[in-house]
Protein backbone atom coordinates (compact mmCIF):
# COMPACT_ATOMS: atom_id res chain seq x y z
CA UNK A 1 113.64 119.41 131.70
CA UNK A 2 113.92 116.27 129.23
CA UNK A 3 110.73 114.39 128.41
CA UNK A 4 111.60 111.13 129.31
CA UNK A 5 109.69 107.84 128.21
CA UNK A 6 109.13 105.66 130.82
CA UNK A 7 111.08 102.25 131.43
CA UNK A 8 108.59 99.84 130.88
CA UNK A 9 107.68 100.15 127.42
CA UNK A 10 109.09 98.81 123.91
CA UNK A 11 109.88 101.24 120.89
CA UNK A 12 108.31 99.38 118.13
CA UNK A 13 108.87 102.19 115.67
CA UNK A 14 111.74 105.00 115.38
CA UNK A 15 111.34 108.23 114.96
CA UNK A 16 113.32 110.10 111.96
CA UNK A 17 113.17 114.10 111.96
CA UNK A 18 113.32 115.72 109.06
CA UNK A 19 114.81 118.99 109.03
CA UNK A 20 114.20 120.34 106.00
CA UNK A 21 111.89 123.35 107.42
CA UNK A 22 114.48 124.39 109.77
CA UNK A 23 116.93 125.00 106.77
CA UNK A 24 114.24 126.49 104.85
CA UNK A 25 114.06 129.08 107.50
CA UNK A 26 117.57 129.36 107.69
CA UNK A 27 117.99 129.91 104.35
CA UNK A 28 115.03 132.88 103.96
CA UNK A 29 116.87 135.39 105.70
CA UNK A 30 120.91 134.13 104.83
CA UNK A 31 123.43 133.53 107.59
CA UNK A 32 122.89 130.57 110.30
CA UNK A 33 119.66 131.28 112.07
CA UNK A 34 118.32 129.08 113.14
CA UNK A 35 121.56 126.62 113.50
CA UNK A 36 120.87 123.63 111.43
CA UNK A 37 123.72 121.48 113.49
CA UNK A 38 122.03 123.26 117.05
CA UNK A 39 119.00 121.70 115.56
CA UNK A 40 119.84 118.54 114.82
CA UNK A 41 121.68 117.54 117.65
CA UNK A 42 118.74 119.40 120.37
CA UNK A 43 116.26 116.71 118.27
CA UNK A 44 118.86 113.44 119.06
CA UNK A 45 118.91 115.26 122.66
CA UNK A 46 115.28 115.13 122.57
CA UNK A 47 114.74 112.09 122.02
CA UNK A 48 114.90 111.59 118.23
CA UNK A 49 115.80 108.16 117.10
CA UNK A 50 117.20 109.93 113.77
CA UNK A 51 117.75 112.40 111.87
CA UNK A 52 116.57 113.08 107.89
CA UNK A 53 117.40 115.82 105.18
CA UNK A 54 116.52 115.78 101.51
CA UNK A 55 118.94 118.19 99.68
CA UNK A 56 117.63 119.05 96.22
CA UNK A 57 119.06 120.84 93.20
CA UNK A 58 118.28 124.20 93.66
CA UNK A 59 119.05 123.75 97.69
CA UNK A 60 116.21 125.50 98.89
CA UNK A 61 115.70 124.12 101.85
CA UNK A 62 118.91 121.48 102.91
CA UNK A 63 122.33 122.20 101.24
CA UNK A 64 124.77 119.83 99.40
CA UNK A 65 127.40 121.83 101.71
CA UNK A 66 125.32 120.44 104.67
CA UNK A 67 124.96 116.90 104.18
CA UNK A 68 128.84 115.97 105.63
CA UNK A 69 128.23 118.85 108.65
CA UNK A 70 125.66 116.67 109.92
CA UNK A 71 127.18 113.59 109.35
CA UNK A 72 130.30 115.09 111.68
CA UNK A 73 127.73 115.31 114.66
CA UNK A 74 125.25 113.05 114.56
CA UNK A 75 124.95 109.97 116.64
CA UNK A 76 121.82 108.49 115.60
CA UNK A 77 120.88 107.58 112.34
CA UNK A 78 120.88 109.87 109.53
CA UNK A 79 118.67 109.21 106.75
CA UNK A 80 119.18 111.27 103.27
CA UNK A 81 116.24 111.25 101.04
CA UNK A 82 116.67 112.29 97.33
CA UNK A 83 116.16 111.27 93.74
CA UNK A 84 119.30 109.18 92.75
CA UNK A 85 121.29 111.99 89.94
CA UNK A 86 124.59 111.73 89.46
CA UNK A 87 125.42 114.39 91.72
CA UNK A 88 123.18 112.76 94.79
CA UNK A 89 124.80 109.51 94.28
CA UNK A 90 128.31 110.85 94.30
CA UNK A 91 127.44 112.80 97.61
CA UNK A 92 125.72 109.62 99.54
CA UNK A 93 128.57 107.15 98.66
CA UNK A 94 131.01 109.85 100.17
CA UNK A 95 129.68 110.49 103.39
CA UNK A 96 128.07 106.75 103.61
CA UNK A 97 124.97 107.56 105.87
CA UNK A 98 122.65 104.93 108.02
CA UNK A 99 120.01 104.84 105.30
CA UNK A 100 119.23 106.38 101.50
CA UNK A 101 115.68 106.57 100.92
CA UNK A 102 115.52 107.08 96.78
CA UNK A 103 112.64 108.81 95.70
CA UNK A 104 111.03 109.94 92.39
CA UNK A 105 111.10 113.48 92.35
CA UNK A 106 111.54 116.02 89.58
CA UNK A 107 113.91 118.95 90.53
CA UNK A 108 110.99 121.76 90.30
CA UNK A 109 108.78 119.28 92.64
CA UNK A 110 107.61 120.97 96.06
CA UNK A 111 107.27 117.92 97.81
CA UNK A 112 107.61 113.87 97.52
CA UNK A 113 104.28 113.30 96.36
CA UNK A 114 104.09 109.99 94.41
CA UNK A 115 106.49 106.83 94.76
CA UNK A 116 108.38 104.71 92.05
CA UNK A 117 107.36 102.86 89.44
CA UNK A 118 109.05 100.24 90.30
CA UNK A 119 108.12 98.15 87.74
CA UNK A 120 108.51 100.40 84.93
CA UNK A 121 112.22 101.19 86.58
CA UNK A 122 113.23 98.04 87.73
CA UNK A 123 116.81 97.70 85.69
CA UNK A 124 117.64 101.66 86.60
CA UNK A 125 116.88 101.16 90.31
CA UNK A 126 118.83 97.60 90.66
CA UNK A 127 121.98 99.53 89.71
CA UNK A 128 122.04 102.29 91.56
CA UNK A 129 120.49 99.97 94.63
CA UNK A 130 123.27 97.77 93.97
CA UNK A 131 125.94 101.05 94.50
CA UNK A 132 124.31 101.51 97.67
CA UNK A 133 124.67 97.69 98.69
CA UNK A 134 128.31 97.63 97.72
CA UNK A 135 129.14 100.87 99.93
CA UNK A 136 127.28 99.33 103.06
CA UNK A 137 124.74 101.49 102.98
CA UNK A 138 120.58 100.79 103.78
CA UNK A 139 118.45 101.40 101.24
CA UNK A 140 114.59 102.64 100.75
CA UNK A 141 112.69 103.06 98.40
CA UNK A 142 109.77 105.81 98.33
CA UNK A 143 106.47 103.82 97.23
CA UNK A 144 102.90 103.87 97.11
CA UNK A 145 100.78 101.39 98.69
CA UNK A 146 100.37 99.30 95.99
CA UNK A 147 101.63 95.83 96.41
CA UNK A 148 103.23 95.03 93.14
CA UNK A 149 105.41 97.98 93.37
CA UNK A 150 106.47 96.28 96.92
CA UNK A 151 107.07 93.21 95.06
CA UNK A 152 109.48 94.79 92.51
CA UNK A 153 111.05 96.82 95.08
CA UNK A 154 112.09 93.39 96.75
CA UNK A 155 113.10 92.28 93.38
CA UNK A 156 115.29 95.44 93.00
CA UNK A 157 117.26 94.52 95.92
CA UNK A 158 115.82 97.25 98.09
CA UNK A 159 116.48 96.81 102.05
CA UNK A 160 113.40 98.79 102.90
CA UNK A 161 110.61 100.70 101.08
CA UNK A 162 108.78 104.33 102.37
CA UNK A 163 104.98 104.17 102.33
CA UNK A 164 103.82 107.87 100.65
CA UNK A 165 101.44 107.55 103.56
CA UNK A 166 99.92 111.11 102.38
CA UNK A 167 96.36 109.20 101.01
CA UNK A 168 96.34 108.27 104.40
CA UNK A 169 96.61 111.11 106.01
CA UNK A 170 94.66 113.05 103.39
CA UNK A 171 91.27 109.95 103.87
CA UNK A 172 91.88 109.81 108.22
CA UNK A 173 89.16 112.16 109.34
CA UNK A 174 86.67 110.99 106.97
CA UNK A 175 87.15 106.88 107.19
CA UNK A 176 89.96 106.41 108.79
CA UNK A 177 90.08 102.16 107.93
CA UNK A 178 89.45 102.95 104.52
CA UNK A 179 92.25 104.98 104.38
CA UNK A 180 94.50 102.14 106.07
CA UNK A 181 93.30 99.66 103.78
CA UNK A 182 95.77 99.72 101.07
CA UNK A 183 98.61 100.48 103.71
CA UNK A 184 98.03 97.22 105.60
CA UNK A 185 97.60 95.12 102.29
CA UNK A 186 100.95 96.65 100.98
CA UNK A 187 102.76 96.49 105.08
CA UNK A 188 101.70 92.64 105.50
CA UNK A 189 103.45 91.79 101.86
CA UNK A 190 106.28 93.92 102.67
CA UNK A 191 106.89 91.81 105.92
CA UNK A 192 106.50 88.49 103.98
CA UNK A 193 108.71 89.69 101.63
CA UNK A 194 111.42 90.05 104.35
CA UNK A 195 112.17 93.73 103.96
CA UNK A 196 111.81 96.60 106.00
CA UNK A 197 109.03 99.22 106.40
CA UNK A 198 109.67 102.71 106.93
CA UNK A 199 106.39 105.47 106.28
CA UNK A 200 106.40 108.99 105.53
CA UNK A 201 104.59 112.60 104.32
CA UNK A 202 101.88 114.06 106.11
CA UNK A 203 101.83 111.69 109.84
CA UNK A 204 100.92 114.05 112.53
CA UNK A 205 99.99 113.38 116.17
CA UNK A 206 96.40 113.18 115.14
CA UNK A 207 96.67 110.33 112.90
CA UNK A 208 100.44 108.90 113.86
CA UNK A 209 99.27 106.62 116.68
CA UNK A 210 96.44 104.78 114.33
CA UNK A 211 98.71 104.17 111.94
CA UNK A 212 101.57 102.46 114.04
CA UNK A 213 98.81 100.37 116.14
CA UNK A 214 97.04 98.98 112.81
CA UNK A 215 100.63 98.39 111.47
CA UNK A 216 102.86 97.89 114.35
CA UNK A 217 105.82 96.44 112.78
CA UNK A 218 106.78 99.84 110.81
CA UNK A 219 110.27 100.15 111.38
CA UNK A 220 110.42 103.77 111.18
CA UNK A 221 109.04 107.16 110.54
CA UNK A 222 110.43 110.63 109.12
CA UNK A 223 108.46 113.43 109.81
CA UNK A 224 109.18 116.93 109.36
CA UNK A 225 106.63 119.35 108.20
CA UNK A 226 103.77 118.71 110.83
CA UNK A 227 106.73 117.94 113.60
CA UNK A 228 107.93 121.76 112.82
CA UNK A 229 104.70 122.98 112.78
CA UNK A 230 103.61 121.92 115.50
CA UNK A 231 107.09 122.95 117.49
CA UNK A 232 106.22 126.18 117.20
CA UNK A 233 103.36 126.18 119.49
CA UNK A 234 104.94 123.11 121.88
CA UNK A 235 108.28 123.87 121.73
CA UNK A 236 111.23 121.28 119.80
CA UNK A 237 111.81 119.22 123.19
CA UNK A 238 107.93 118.59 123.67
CA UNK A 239 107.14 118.17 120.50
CA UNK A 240 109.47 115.25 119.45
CA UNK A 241 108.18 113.79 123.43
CA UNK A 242 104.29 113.64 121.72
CA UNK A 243 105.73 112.09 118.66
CA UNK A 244 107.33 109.51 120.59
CA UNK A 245 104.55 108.67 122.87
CA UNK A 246 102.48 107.94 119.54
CA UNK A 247 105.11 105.28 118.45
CA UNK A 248 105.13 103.20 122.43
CA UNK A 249 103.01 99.99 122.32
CA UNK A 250 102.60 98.56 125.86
């Protein structure tokens, strides 16, 4: 059966799955299990409000080759993180996604782990934000909770920016509104700027629904490593159906 929400509640904030650790199974033992597309489309049939990848380089998890496969099926929105190279620019602005979410990352990096500078890259990021403007496509950019690199995001021309919410996660158990400190200071300038807030890296049920009550108007999340994990003991369908309920505000 489908895990349905019930009728009488608002979705304040949507829910983007990154797939990356499905691929990275995939990709461990060569052929097509699991099925990325199978994946994707079960997660939009489970409820999913969207769907991210982040193809790198070396294309150890999501593949280059992927990117316009999903694209094909999906019918929610598909959000493609990556650092801004020539060769990720030339891929976005062909298959013209929902949303590009530009983030800092080396090629050898395991993980997005730090956001932009954005005052420090202010001229490089107003181009290539620019390209993604002029192709009708959304734009984020990957930032800390600072709120001067906020301000300069804005100044960019970004749409959105992507709290690295991983201090956050990293500081919940031990003082959980210290660790939201920062995160509401940077959300609340973000929203008088007039941009969008998305959030991202390391939400899980236990601290998801904190987060999202403290700072309700978050526009959306991607989650993928914790989602996955925690799929293998719930199952995909349930899963993305406790994600969810951590997102409803009455």
């Amino acid at each position: 059966m489908l895990y349905a929400l019930p009728n009488d509640v608002i979705m304040k904030t949507k829910l983007s799955v990154n797939i990356n650790k499905v691929a990275t199974i995939r990709n461990a033992r060569g052929g097509n299990n699991p099925d990325l597309l199978k994946v994707a489309k079960d997660c939009e049939l489970f409820g999913a409000d969207g769907i991210t990848v982040h193809p790198r380089p070396d294309e150890r998890h999501i593949r280059y080759a992927d990117v316009p496969s999903l694209q094909a099926i999906l019918r929610t929105e598909f959000n493609i993180e990556g650092y801004p190279s020539k060769e990720f620019m030339d891929l976005v602005l062909r298959v013209r996604p929902s949303q590009v979410t530009l983030v800092p990352d080396k090629p050898s990096q395991l993980t997005s782990d730090s956001g932009w500078n954005t005052v420090e890259e202010q001229e490089f990021l107003r181009d290539i934000l620019n390209d993604l403007r002029t192709a009708g496509i959304r734009s984020s950019l990957f930032i800390n909770a600072d709120v001067r690199m906020a301000e300069y995001a804005a100044k960019a021309g970004a749409d959105r920016v992507e709290l690295y919410t991983g201090p956050y996660a990293h500081g919940y158990a031990h003082d959980r509104e210290k660790a939201i400190a920062p995160f509401l200071e940077t959300a609340r300038v973000v929203k008088r700027l007039g941009i969008g807030l998305n959030a991202g890296h390391d939400l899980s049920l236990e601290n998801l629904t904190y987060f999202t009550d403290v700072i309700p108007w978050v526009d959306e999340v991607s989650i993928g490593h914790a989602l996955i994990c925690d799929a293998l003991y719930l199952g995909l369908e349930k899963t993305i159906a406790e994600y969810q309920k951590c997102l409803i505000k009455k």
